[in-house]
N, C-alpha and C. Protein backbone atom coordinates (compact mmCIF):
# COMPACT_ATOMS: atom_id res chain seq x y z
N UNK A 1 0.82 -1.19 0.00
CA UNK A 1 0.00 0.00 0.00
C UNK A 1 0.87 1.25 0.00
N UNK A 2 2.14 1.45 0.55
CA UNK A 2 3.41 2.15 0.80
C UNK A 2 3.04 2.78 -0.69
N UNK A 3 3.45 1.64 -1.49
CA UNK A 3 3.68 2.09 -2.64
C UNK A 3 3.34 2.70 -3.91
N UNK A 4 2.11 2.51 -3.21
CA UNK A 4 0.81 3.06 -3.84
C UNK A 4 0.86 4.45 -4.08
N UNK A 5 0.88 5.03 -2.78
CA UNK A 5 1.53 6.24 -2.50
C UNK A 5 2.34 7.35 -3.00
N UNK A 6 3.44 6.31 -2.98
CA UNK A 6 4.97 7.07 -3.64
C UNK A 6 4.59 7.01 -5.54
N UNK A 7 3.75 6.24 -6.26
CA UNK A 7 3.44 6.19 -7.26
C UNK A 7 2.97 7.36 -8.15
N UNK A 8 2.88 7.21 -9.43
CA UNK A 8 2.54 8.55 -9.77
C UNK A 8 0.94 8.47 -10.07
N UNK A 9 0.37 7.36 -9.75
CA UNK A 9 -1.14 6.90 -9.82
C UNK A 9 -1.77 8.17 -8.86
N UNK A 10 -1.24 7.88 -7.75
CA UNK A 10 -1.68 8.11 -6.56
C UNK A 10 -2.01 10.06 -6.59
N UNK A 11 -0.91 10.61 -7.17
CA UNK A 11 -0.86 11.98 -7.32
C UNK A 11 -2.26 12.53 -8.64
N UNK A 12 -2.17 11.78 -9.60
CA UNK A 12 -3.20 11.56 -10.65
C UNK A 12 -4.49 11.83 -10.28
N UNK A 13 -4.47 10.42 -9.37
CA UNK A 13 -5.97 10.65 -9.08
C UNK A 13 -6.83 11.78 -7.95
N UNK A 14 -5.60 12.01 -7.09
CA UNK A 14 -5.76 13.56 -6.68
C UNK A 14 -6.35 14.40 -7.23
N UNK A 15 -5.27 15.05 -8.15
CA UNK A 15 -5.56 16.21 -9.49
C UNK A 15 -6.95 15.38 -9.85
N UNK A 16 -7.58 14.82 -10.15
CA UNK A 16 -8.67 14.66 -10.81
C UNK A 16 -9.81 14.60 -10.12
N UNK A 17 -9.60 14.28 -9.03
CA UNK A 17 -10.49 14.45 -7.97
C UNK A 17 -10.91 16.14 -8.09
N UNK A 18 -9.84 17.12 -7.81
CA UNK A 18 -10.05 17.86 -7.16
C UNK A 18 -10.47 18.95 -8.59
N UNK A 19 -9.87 18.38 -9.72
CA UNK A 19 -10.44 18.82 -11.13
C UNK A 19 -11.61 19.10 -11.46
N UNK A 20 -12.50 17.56 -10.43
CA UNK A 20 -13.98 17.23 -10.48
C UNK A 20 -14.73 18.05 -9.99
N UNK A 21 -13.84 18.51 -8.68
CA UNK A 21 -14.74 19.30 -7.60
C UNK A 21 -14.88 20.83 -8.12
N UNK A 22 -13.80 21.04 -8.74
CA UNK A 22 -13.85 22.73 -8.97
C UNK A 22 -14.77 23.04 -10.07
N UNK A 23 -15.01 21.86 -11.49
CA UNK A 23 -15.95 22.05 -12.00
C UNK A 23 -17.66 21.84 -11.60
N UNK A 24 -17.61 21.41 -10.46
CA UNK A 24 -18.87 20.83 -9.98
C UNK A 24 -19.23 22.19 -9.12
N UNK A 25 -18.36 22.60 -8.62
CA UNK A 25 -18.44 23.90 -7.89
C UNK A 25 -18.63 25.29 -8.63
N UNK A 26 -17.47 25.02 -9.82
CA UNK A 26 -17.93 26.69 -10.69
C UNK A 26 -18.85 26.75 -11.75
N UNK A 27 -19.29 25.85 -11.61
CA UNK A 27 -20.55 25.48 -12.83
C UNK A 27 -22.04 26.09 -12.55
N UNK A 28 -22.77 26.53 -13.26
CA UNK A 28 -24.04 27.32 -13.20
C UNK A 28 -25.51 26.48 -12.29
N UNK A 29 -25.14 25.86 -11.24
CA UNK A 29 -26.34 25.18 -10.86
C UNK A 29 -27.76 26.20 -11.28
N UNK A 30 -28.53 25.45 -11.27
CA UNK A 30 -29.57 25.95 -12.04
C UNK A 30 -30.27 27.03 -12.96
N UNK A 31 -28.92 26.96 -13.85
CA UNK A 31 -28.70 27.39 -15.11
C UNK A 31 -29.26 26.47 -16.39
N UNK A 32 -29.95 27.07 -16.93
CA UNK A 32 -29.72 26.07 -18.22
C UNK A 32 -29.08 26.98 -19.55
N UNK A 33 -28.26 26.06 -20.04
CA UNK A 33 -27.56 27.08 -21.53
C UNK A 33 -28.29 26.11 -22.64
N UNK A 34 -28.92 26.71 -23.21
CA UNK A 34 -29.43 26.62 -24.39
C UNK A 34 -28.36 26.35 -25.94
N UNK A 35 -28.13 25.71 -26.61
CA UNK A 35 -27.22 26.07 -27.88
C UNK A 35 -28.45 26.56 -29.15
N UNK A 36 -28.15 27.22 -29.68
CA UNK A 36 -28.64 28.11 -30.84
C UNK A 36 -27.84 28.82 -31.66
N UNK A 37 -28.03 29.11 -33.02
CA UNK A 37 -27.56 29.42 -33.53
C UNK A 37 -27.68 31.50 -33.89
N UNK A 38 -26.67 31.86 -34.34
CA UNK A 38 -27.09 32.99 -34.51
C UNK A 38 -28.08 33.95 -35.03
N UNK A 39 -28.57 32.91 -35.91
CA UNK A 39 -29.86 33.26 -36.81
C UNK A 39 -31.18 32.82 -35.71
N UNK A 40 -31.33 31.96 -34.77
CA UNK A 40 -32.16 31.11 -34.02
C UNK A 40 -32.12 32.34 -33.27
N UNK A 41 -31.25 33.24 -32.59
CA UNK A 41 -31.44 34.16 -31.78
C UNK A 41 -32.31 35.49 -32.40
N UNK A 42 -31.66 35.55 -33.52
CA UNK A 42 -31.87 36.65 -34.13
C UNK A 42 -33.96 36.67 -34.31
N UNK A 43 -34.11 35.40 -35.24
CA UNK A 43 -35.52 35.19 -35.00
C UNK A 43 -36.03 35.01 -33.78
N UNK A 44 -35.51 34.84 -32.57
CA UNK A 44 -36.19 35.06 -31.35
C UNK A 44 -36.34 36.05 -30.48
N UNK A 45 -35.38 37.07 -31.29
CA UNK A 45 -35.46 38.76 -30.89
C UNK A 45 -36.65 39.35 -31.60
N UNK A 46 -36.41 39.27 -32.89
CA UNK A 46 -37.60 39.56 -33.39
C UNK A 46 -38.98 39.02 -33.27
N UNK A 47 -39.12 38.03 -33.53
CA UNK A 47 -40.39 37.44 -33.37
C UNK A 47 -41.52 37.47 -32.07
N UNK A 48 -40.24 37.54 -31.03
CA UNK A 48 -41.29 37.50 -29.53
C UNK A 48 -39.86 38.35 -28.62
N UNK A 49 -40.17 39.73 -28.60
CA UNK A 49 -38.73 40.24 -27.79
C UNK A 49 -39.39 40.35 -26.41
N UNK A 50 -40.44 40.29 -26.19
CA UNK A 50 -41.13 39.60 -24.61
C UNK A 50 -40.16 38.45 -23.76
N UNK A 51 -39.78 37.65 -24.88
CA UNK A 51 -39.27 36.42 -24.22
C UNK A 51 -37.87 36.86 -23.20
N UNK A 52 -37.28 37.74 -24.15
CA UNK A 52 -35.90 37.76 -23.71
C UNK A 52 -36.22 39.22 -22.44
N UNK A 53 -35.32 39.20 -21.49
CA UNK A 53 -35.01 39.37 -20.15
C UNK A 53 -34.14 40.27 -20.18
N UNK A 54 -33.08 39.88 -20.97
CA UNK A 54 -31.99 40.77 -20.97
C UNK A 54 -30.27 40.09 -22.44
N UNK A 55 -29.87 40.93 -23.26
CA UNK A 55 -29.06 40.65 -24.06
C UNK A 55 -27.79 41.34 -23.15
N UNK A 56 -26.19 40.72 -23.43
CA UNK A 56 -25.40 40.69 -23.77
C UNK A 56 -24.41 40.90 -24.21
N UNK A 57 -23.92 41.85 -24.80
CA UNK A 57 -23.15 41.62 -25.86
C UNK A 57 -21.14 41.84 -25.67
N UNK A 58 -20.34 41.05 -25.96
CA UNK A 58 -19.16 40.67 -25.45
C UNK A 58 -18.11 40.89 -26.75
N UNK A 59 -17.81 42.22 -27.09
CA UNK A 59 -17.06 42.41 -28.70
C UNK A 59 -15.32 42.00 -28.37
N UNK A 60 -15.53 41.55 -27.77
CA UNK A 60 -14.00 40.72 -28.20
C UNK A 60 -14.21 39.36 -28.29
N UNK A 61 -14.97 39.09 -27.85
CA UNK A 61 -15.46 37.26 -28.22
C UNK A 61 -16.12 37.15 -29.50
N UNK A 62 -16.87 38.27 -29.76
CA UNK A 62 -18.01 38.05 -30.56
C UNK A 62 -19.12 37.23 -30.48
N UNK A 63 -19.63 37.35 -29.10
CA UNK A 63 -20.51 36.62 -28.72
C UNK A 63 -21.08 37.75 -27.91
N UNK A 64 -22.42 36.67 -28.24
CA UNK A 64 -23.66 37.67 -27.58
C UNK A 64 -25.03 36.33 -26.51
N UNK A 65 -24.70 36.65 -25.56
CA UNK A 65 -25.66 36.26 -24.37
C UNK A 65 -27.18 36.87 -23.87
N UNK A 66 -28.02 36.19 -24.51
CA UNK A 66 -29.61 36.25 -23.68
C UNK A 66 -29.99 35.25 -22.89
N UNK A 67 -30.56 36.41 -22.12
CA UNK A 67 -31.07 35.50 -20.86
C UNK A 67 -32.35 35.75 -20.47
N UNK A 68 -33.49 34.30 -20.77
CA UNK A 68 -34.81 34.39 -21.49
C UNK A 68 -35.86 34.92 -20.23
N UNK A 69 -37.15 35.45 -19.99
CA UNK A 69 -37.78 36.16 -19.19
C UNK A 69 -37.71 35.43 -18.31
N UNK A 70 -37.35 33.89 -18.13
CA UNK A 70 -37.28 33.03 -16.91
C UNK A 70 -36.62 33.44 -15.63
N UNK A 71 -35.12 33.64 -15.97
CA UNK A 71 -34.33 34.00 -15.52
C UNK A 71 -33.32 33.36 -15.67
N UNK A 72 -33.52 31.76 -16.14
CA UNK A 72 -33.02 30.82 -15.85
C UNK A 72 -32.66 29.92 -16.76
N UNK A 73 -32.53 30.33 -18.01
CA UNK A 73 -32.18 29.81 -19.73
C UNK A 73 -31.57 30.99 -19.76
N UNK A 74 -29.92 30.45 -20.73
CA UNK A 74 -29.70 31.84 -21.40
C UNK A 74 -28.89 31.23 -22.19
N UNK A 75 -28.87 31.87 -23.69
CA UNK A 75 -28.52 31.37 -24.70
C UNK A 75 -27.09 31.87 -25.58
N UNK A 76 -26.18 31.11 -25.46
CA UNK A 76 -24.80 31.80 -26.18
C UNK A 76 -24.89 32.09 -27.26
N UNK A 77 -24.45 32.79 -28.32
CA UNK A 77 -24.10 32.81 -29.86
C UNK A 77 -23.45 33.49 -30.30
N UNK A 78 -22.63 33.05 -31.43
CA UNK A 78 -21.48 33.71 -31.73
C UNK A 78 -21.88 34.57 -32.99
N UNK A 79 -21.86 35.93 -33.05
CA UNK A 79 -22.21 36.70 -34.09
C UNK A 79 -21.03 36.60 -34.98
N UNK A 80 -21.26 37.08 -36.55
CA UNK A 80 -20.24 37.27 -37.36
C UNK A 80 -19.65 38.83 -37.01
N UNK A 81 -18.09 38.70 -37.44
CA UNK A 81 -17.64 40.21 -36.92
C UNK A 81 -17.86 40.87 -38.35
């Protein structure tokens, strides 16, 4: 069991453990992300702008974030520059 230890298994499964935890921790609990496309947004601005809550917009990514009247959907998409 010593040896287990001194192994490089042992250090591995550490890091991955604790890999697990930080994504389980910085992750959006009761979030939902939606995937859509840029055009899918675009027709959902227009069509019903009731729905949406609040837009986004991030010009060095080129992405643009809504987040639907729920509070609790919000949808990424990457605009063309």
């Amino acid at each position: 069991m010593n040896r287990f230890f001194r192994s490089a298994l042992f250090p591995l499964i550490v890091i991955a453990a604790l890999v697990w935890l930080a994504v389980q921790t910085l992750s959006g609990h009761g979030h939902k992300t939606q995937k859509a496309t840029y055009g899918d947004a675009v027709q959902l601005i227009e069509g019903n702008p009731n729905a949406i809550k609040q837009a986004v917009f991030s010009p060095s990514k080129h992405e643009l974030t809504l987040t639907r009247s729920d509070g609790k959907t919000k949808i990424t998409v990457h605009y063309p520059s």
